[in-house]
PDB file of N, CA and C in Angstrom:
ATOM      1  N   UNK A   1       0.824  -1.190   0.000  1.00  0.00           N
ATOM      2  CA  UNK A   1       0.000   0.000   0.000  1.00  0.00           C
ATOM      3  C   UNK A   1       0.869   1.255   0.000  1.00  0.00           C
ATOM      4  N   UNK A   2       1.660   1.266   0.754  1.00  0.00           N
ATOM      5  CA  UNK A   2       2.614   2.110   0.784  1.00  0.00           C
ATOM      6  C   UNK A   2       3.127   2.487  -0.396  1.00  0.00           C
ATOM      7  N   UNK A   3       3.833   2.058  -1.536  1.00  0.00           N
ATOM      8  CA  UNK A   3       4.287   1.771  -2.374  1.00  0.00           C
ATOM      9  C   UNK A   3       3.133   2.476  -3.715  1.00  0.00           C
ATOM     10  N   UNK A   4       1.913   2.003  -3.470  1.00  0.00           N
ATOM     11  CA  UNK A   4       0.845   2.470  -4.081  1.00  0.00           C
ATOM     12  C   UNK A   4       0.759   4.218  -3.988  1.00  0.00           C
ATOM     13  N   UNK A   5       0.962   4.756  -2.634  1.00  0.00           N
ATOM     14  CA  UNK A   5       0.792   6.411  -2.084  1.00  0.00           C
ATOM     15  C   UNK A   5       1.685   6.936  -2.748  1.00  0.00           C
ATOM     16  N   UNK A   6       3.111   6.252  -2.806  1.00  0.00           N
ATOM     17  CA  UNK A   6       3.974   6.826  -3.237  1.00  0.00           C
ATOM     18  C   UNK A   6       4.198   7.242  -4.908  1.00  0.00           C
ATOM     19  N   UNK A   7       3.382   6.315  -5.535  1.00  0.00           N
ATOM     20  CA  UNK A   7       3.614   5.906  -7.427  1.00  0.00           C
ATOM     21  C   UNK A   7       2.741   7.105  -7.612  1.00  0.00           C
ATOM     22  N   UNK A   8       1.568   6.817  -7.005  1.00  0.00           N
ATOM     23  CA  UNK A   8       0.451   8.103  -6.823  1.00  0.00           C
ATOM     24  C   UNK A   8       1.451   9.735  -6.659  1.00  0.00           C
ATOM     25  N   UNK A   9       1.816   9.528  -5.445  1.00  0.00           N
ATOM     26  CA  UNK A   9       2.929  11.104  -5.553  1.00  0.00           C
ATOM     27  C   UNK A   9       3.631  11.204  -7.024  1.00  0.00           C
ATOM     28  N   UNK A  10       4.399   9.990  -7.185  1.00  0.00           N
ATOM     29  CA  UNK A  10       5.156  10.370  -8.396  1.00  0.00           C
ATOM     30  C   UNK A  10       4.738  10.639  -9.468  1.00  0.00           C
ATOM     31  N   UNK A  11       3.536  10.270 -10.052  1.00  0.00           N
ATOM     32  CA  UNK A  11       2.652  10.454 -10.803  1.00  0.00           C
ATOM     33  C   UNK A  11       2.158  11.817 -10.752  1.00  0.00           C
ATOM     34  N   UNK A  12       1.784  12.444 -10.367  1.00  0.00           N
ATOM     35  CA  UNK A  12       1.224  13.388 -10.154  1.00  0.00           C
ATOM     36  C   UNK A  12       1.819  14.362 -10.365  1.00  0.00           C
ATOM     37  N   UNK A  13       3.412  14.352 -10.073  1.00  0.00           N
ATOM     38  CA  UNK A  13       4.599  15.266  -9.898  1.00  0.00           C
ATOM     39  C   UNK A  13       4.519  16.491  -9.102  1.00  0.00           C
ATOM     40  N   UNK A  14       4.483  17.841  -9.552  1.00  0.00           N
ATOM     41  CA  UNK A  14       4.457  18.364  -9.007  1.00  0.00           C
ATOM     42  C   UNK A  14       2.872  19.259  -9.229  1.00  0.00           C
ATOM     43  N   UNK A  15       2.130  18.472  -8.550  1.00  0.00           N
ATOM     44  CA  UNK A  15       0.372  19.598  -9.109  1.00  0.00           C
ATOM     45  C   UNK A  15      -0.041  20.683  -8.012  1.00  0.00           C
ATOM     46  N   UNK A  16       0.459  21.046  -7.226  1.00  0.00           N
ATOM     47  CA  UNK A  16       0.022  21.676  -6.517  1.00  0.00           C
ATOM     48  C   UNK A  16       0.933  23.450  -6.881  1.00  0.00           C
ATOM     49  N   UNK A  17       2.558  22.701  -7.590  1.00  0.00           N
ATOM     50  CA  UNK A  17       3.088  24.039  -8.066  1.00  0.00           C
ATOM     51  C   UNK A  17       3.027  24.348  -9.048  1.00  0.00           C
ATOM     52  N   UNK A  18       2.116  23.398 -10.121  1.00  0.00           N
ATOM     53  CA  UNK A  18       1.689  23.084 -11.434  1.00  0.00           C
ATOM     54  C   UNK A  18       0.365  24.602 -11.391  1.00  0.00           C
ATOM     55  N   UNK A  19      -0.406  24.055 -10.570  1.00  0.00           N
ATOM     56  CA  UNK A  19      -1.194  25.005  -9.912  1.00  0.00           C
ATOM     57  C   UNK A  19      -1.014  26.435 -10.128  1.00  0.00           C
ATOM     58  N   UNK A  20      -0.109  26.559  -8.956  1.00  0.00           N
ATOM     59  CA  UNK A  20       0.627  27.901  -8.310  1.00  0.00           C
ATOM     60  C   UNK A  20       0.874  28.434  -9.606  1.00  0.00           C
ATOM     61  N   UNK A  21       1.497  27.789 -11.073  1.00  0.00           N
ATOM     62  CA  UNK A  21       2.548  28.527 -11.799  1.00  0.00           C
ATOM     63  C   UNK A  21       1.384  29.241 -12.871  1.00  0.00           C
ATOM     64  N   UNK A  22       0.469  28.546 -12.796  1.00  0.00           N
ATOM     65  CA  UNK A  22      -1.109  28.859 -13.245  1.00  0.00           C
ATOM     66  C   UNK A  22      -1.540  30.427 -13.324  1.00  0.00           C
ATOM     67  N   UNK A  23      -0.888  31.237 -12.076  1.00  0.00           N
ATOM     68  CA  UNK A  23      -1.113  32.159 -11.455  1.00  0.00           C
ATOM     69  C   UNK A  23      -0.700  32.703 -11.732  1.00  0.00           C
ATOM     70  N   UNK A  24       0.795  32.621 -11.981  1.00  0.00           N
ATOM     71  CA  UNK A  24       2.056  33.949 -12.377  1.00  0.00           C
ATOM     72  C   UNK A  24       1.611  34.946 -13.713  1.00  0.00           C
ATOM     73  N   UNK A  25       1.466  36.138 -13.457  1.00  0.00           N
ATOM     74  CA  UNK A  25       1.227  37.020 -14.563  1.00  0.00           C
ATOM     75  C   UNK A  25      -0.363  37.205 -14.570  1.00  0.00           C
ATOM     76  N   UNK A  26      -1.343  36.649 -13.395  1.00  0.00           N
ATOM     77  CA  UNK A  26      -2.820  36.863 -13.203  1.00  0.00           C
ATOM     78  C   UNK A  26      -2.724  37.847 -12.440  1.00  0.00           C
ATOM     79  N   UNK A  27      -3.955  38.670 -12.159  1.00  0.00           N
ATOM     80  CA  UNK A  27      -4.526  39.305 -11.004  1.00  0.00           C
ATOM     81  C   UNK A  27      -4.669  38.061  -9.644  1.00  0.00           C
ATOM     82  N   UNK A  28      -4.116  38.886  -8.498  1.00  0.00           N
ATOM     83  CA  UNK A  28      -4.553  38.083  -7.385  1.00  0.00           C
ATOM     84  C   UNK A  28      -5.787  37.925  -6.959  1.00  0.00           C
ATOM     85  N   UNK A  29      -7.108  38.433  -7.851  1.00  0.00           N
ATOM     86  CA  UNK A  29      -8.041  38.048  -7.480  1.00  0.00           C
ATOM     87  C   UNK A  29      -8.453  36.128  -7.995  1.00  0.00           C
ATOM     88  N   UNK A  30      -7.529  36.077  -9.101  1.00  0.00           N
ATOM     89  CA  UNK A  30      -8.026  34.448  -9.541  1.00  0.00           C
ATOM     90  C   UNK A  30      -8.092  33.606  -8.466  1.00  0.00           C
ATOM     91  N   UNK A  31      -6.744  33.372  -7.622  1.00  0.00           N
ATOM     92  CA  UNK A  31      -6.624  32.169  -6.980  1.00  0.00           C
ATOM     93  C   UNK A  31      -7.681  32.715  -5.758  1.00  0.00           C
ATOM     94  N   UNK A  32      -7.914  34.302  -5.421  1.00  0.00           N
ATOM     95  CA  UNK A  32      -9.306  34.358  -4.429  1.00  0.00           C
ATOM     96  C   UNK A  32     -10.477  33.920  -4.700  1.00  0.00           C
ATOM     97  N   UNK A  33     -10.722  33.635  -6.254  1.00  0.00           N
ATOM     98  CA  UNK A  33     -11.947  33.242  -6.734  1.00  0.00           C
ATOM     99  C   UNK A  33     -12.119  31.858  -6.646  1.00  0.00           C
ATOM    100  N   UNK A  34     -10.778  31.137  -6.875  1.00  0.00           N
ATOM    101  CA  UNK A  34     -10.654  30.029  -6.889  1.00  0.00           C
ATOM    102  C   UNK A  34     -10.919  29.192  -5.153  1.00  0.00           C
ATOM    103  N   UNK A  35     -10.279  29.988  -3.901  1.00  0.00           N
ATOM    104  CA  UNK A  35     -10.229  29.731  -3.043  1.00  0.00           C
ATOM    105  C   UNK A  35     -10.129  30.176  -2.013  1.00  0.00           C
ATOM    106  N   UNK A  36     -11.286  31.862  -1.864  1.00  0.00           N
ATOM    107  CA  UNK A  36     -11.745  32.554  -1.371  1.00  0.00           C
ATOM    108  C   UNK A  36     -10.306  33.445  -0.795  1.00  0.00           C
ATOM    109  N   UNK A  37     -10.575  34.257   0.471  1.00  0.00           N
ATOM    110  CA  UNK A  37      -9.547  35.149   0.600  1.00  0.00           C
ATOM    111  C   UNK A  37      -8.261  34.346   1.198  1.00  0.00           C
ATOM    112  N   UNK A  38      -7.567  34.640   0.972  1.00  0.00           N
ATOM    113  CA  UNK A  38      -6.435  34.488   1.600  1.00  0.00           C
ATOM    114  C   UNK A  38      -6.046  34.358   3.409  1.00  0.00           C
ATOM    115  N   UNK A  39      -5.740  33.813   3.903  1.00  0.00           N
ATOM    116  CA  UNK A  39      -5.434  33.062   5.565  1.00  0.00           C
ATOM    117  C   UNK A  39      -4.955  34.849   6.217  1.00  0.00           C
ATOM    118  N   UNK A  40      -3.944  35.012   5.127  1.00  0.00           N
ATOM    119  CA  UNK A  40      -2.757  36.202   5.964  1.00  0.00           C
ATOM    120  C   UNK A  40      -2.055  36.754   4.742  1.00  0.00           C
ATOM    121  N   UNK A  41      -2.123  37.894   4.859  1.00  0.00           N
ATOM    122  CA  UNK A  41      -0.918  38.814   4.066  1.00  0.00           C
ATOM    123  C   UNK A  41      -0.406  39.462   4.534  1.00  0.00           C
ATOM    124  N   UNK A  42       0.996  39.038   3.885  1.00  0.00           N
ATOM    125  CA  UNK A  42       2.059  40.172   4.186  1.00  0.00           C
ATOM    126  C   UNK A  42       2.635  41.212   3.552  1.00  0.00           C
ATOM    127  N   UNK A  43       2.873  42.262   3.902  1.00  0.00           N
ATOM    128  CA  UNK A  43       3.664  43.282   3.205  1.00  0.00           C
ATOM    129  C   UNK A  43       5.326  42.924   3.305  1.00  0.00           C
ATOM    130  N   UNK A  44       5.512  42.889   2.158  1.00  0.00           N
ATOM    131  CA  UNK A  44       7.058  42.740   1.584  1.00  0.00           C
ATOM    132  C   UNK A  44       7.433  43.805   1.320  1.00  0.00           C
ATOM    133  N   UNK A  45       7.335  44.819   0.780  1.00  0.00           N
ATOM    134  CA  UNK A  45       7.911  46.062   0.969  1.00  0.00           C
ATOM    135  C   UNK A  45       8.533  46.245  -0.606  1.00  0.00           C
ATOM    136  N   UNK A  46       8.358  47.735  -1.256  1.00  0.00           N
ATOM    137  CA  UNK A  46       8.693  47.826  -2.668  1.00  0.00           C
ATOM    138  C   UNK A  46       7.678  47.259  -3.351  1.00  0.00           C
ATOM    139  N   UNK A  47       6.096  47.504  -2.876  1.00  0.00           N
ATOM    140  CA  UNK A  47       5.224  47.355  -3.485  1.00  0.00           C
ATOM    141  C   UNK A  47       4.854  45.906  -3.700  1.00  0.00           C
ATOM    142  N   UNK A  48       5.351  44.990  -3.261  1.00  0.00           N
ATOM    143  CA  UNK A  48       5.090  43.832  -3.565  1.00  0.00           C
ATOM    144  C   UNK A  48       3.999  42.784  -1.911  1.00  0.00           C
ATOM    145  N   UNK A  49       3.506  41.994  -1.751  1.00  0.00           N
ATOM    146  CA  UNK A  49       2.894  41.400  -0.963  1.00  0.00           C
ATOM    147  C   UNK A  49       2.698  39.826  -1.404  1.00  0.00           C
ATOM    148  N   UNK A  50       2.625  38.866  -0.275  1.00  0.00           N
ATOM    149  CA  UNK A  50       2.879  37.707  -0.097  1.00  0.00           C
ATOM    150  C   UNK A  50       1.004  37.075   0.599  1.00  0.00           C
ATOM    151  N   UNK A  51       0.587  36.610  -0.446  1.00  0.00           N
ATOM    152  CA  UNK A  51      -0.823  35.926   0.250  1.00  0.00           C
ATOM    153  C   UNK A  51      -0.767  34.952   0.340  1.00  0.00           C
ATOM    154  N   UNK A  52      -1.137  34.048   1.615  1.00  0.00           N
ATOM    155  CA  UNK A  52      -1.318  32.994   1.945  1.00  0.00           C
ATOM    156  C   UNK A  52      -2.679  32.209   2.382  1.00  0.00           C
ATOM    157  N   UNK A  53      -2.448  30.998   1.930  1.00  0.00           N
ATOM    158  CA  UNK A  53      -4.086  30.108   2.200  1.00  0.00           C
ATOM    159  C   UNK A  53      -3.583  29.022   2.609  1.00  0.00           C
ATOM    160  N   UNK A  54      -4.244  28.749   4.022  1.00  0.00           N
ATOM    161  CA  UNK A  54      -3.739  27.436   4.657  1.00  0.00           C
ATOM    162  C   UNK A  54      -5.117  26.843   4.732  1.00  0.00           C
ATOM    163  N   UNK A  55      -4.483  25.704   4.017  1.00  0.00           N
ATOM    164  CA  UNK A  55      -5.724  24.399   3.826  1.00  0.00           C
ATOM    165  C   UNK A  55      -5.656  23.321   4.967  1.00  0.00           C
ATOM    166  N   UNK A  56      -6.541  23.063   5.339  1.00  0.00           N
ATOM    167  CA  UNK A  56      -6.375  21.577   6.065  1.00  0.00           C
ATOM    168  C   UNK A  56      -7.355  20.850   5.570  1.00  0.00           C
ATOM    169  N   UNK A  57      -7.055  19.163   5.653  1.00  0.00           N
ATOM    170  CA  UNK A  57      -7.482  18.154   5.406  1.00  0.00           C
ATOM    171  C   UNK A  57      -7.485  17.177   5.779  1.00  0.00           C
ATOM    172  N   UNK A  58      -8.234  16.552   6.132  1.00  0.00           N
ATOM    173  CA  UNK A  58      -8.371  15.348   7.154  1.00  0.00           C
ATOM    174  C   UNK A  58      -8.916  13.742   6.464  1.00  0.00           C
ATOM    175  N   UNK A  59      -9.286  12.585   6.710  1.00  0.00           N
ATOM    176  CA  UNK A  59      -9.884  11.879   5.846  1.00  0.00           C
ATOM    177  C   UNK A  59      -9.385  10.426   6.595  1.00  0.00           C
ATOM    178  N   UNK A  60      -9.426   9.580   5.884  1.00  0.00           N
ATOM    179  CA  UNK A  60      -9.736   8.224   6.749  1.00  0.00           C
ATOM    180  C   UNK A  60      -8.388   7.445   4.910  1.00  0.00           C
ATOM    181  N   UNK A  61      -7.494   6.514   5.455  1.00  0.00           N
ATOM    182  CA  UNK A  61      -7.002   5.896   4.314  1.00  0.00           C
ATOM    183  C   UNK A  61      -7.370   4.258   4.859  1.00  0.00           C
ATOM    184  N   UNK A  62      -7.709   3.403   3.751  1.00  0.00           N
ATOM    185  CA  UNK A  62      -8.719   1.797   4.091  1.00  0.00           C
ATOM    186  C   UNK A  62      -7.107   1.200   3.821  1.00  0.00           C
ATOM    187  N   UNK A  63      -6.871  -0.068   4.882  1.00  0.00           N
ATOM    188  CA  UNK A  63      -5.707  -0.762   4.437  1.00  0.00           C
ATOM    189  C   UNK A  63      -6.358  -1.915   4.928  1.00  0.00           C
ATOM    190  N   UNK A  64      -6.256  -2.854   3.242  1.00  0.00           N
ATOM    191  CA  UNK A  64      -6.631  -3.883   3.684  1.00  0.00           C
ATOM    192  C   UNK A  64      -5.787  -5.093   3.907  1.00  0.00           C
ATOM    193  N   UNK A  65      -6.073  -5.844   4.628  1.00  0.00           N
ATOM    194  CA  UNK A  65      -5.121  -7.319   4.911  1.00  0.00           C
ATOM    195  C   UNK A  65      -5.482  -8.730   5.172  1.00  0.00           C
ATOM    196  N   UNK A  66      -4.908  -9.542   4.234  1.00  0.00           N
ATOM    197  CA  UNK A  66      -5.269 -10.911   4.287  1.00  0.00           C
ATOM    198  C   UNK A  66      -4.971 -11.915   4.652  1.00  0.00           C
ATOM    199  N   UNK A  67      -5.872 -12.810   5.875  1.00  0.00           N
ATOM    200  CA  UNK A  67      -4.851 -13.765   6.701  1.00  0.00           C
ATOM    201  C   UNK A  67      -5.586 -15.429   5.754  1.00  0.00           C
ATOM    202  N   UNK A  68      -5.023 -16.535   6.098  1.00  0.00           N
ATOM    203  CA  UNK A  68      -5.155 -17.905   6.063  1.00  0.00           C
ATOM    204  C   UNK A  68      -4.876 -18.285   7.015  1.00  0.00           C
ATOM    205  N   UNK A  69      -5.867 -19.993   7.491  1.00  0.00           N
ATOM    206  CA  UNK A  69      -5.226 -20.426   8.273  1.00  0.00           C
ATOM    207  C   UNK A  69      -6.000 -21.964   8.371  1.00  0.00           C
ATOM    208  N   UNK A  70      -5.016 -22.646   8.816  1.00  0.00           N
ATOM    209  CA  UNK A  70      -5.956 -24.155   8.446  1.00  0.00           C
ATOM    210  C   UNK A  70      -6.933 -24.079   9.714  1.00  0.00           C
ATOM    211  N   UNK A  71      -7.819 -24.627   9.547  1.00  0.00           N
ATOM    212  CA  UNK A  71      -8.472 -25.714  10.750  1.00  0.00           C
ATOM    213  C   UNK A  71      -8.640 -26.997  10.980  1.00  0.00           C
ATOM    214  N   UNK A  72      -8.829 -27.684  11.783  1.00  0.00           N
ATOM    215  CA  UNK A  72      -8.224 -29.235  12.548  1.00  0.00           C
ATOM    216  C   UNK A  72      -9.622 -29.547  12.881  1.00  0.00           C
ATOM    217  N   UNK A  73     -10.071 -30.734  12.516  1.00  0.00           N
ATOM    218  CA  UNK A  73     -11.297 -31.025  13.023  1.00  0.00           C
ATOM    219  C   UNK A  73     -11.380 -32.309  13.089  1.00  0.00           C
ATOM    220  N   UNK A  74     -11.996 -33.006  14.000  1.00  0.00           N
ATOM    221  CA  UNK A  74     -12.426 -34.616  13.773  1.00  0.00           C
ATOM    222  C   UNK A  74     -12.487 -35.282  12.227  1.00  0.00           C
ATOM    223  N   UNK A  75     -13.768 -34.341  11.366  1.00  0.00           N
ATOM    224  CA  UNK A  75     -13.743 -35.117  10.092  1.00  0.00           C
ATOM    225  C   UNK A  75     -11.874 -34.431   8.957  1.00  0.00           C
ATOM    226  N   UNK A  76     -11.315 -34.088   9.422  1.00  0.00           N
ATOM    227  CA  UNK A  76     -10.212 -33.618   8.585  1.00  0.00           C
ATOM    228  C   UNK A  76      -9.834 -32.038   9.111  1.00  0.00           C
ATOM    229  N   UNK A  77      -9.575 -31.593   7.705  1.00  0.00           N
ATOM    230  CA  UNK A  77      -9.062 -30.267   7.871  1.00  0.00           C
ATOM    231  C   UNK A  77      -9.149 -29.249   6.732  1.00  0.00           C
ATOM    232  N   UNK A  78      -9.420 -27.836   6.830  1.00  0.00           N
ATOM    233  CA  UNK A  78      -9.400 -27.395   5.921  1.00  0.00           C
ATOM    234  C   UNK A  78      -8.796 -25.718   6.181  1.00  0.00           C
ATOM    235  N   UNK A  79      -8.465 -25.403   4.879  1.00  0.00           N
ATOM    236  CA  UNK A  79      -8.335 -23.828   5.039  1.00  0.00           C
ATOM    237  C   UNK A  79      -9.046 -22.855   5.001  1.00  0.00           C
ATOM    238  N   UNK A  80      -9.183 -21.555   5.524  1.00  0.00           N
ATOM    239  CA  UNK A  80      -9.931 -20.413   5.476  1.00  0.00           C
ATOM    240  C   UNK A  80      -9.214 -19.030   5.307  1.00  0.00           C
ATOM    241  N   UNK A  81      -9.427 -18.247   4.459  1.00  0.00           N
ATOM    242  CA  UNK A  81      -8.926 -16.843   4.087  1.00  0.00           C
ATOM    243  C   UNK A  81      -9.507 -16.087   4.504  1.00  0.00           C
ATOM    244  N   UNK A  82      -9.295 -14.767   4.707  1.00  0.00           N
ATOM    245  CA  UNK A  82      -9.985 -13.929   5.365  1.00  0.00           C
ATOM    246  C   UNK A  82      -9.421 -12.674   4.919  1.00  0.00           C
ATOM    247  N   UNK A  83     -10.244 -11.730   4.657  1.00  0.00           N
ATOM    248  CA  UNK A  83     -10.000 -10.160   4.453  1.00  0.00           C
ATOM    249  C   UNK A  83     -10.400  -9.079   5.416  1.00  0.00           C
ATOM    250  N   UNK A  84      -9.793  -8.587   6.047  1.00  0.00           N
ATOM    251  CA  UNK A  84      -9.640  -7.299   7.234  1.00  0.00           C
ATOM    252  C   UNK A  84      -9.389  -5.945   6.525  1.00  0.00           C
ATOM    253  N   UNK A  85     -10.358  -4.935   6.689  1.00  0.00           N
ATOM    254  CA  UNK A  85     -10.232  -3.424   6.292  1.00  0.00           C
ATOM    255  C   UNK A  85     -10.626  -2.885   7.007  1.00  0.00           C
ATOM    256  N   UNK A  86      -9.399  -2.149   7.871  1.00  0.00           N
ATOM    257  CA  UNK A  86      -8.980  -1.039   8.695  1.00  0.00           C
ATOM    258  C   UNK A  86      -9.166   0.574   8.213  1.00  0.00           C
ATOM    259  N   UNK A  87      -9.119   1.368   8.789  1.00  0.00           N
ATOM    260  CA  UNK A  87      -9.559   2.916   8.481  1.00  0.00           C
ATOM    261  C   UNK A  87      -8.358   3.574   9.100  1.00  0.00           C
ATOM    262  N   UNK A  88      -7.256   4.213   9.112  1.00  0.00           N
ATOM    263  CA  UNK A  88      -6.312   4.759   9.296  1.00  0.00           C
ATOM    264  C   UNK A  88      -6.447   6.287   9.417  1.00  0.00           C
ATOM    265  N   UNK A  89      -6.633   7.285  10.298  1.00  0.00           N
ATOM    266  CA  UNK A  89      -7.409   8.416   9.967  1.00  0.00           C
ATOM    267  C   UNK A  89      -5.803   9.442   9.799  1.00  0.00           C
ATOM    268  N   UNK A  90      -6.245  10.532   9.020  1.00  0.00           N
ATOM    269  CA  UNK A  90      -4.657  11.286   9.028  1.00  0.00           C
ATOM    270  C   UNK A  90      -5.601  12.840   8.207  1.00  0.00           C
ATOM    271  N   UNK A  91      -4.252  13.638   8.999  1.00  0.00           N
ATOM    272  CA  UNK A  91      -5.075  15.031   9.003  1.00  0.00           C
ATOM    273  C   UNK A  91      -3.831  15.533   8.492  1.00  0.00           C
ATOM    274  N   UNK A  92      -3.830  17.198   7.872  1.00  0.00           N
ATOM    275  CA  UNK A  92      -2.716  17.172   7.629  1.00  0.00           C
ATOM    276  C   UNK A  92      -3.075  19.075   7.020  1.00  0.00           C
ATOM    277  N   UNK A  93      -2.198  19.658   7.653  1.00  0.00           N
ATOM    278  CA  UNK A  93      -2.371  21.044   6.999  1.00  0.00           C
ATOM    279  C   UNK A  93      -1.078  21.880   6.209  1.00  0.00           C
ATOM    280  N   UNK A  94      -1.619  22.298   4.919  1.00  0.00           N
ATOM    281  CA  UNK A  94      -0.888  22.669   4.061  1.00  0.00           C
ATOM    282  C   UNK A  94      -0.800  24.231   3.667  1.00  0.00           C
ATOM    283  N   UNK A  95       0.297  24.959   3.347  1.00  0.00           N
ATOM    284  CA  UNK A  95       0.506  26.650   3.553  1.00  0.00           C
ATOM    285  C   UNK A  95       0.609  26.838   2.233  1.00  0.00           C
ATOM    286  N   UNK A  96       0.435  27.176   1.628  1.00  0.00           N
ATOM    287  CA  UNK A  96       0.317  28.109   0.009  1.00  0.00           C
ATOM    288  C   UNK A  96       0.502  29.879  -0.333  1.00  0.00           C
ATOM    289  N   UNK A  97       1.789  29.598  -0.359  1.00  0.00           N
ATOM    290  CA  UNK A  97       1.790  30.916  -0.799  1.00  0.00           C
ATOM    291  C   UNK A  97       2.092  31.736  -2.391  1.00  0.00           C
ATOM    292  N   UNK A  98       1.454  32.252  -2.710  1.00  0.00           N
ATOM    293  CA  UNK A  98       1.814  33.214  -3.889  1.00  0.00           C
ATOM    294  C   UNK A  98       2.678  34.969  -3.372  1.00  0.00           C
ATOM    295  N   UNK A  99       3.476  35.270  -4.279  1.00  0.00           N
ATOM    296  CA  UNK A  99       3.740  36.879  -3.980  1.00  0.00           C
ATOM    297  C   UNK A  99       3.059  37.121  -5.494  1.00  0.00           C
ATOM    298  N   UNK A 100       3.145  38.618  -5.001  1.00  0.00           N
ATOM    299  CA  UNK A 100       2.550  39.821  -6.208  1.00  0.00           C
ATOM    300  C   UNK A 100       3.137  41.319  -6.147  1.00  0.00           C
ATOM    301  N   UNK A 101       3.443  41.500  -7.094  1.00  0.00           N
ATOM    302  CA  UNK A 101       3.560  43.069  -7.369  1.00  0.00           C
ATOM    303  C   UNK A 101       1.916  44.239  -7.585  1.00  0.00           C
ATOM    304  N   UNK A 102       2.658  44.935  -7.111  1.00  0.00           N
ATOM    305  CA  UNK A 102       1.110  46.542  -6.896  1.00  0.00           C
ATOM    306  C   UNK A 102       1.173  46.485  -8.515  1.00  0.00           C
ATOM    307  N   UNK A 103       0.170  46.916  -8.814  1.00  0.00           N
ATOM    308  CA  UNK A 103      -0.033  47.446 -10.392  1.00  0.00           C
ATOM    309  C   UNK A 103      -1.589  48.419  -9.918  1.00  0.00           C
ATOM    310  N   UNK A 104      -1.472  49.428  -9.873  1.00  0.00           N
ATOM    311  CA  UNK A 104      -2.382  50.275 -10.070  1.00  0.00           C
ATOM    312  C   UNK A 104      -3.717  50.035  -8.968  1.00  0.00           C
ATOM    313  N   UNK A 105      -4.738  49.585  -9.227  1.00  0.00           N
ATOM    314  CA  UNK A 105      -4.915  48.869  -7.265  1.00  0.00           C
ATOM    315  C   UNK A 105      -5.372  47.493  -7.403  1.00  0.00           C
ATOM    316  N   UNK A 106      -4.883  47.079  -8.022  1.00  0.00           N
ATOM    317  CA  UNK A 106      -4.537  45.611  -8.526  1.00  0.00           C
ATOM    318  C   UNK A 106      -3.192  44.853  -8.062  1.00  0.00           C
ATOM    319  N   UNK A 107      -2.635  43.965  -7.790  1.00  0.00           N
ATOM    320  CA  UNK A 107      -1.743  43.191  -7.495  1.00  0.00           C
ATOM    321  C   UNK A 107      -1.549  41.651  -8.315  1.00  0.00           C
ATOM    322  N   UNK A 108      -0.405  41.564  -8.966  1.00  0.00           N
ATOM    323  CA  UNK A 108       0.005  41.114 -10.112  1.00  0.00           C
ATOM    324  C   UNK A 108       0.510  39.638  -9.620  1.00  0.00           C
ATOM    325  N   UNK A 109       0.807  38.651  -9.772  1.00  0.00           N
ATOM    326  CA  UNK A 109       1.065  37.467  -8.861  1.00  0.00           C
ATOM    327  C   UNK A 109       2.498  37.106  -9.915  1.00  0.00           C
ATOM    328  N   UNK A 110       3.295  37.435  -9.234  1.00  0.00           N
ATOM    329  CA  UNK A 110       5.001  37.357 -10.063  1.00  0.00           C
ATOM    330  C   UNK A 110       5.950  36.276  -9.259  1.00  0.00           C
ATOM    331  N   UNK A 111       4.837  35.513  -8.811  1.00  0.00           N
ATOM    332  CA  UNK A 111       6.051  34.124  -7.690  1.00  0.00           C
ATOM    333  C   UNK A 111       4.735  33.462  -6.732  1.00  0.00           C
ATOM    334  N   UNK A 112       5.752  32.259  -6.307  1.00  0.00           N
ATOM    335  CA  UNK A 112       4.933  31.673  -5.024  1.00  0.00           C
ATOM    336  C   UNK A 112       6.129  30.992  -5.054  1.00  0.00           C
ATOM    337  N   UNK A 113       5.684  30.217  -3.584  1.00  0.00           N
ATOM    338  CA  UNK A 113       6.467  29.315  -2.605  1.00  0.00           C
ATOM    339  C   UNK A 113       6.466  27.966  -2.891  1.00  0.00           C
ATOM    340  N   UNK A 114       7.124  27.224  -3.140  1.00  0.00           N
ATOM    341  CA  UNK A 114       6.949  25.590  -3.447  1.00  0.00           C
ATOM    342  C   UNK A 114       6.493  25.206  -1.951  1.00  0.00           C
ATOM    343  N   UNK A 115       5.282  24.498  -1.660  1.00  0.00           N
ATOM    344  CA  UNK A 115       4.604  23.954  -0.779  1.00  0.00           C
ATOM    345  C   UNK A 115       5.190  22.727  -0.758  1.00  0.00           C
ATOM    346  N   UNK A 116       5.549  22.011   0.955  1.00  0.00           N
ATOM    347  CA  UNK A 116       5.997  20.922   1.467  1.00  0.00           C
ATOM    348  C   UNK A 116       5.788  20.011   0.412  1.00  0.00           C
ATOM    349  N   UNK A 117       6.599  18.947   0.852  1.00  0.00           N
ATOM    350  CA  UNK A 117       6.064  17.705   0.054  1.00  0.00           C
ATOM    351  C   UNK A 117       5.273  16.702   0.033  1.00  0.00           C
ATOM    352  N   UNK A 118       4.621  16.877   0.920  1.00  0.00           N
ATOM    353  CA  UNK A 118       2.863  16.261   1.704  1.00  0.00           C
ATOM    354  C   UNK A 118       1.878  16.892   0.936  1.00  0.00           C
ATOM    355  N   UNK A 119       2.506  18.300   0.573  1.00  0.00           N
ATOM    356  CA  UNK A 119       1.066  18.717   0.059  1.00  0.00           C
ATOM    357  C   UNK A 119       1.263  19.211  -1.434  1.00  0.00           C
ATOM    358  N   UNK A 120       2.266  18.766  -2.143  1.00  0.00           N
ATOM    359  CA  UNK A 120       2.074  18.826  -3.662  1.00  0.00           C
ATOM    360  C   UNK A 120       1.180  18.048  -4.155  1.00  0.00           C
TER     361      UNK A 120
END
């Protein structure tokens, strides 16, 4: 299973800065439209500002597992298989940031932050 999460990451590559790069050269209102206001901004100074959106996410991952095992009985013996699915719960919060330059009273989105590697 493990192995499975991971092909999944690799696959995917990088979509979350795939995303982000989406942005560069938009108005900072897109990614607000996309995902309402922003957590926190900062002033960077020289006209430029840094918005951030912290996501969290929570959810349940199923791991399943399969036992055998004989049984012994007066008339003989036989085998039995069995399938077990567990719920693994995992939460996990992720920071997103874009910067932008002032343009008139508009703000221009000229960068962001590569987000952890949990949450690409």
């Amino acid at each position: 299973m493990r192995y499975l999460v991971f092909g999944a990451l690799l696959l995917c590559g990088a979509c979350a800065s795939q995303v982000m790069e989406g942005y560069v050269g938009k108005s900072i209102q897109e990614p607000m439209l996309d995902y309402g206001p922003p957590t926190s901004t900062l002033d960077l100074g020289g006209g430029r500002r840094a918005f951030q959106w912290r996501i969290d996410s929570t959810g349940v991952v199923p791991m399943t597992s399969t036992s055998s095992f004989d049984v012994h009985g007066s008339d003989g013996h036989t085998s039995a298989h069995g399938t077990t699915t567990s719920y693994v719960p995992y939460s996990k919060q992720c920071l997103y940031t874009l910067t932008a330059v002032e343009r008139g009273k508009d703000y221009i989105v000229d960068g962001f932050r590569k987000p952890s590697f949990e949450c690409e």
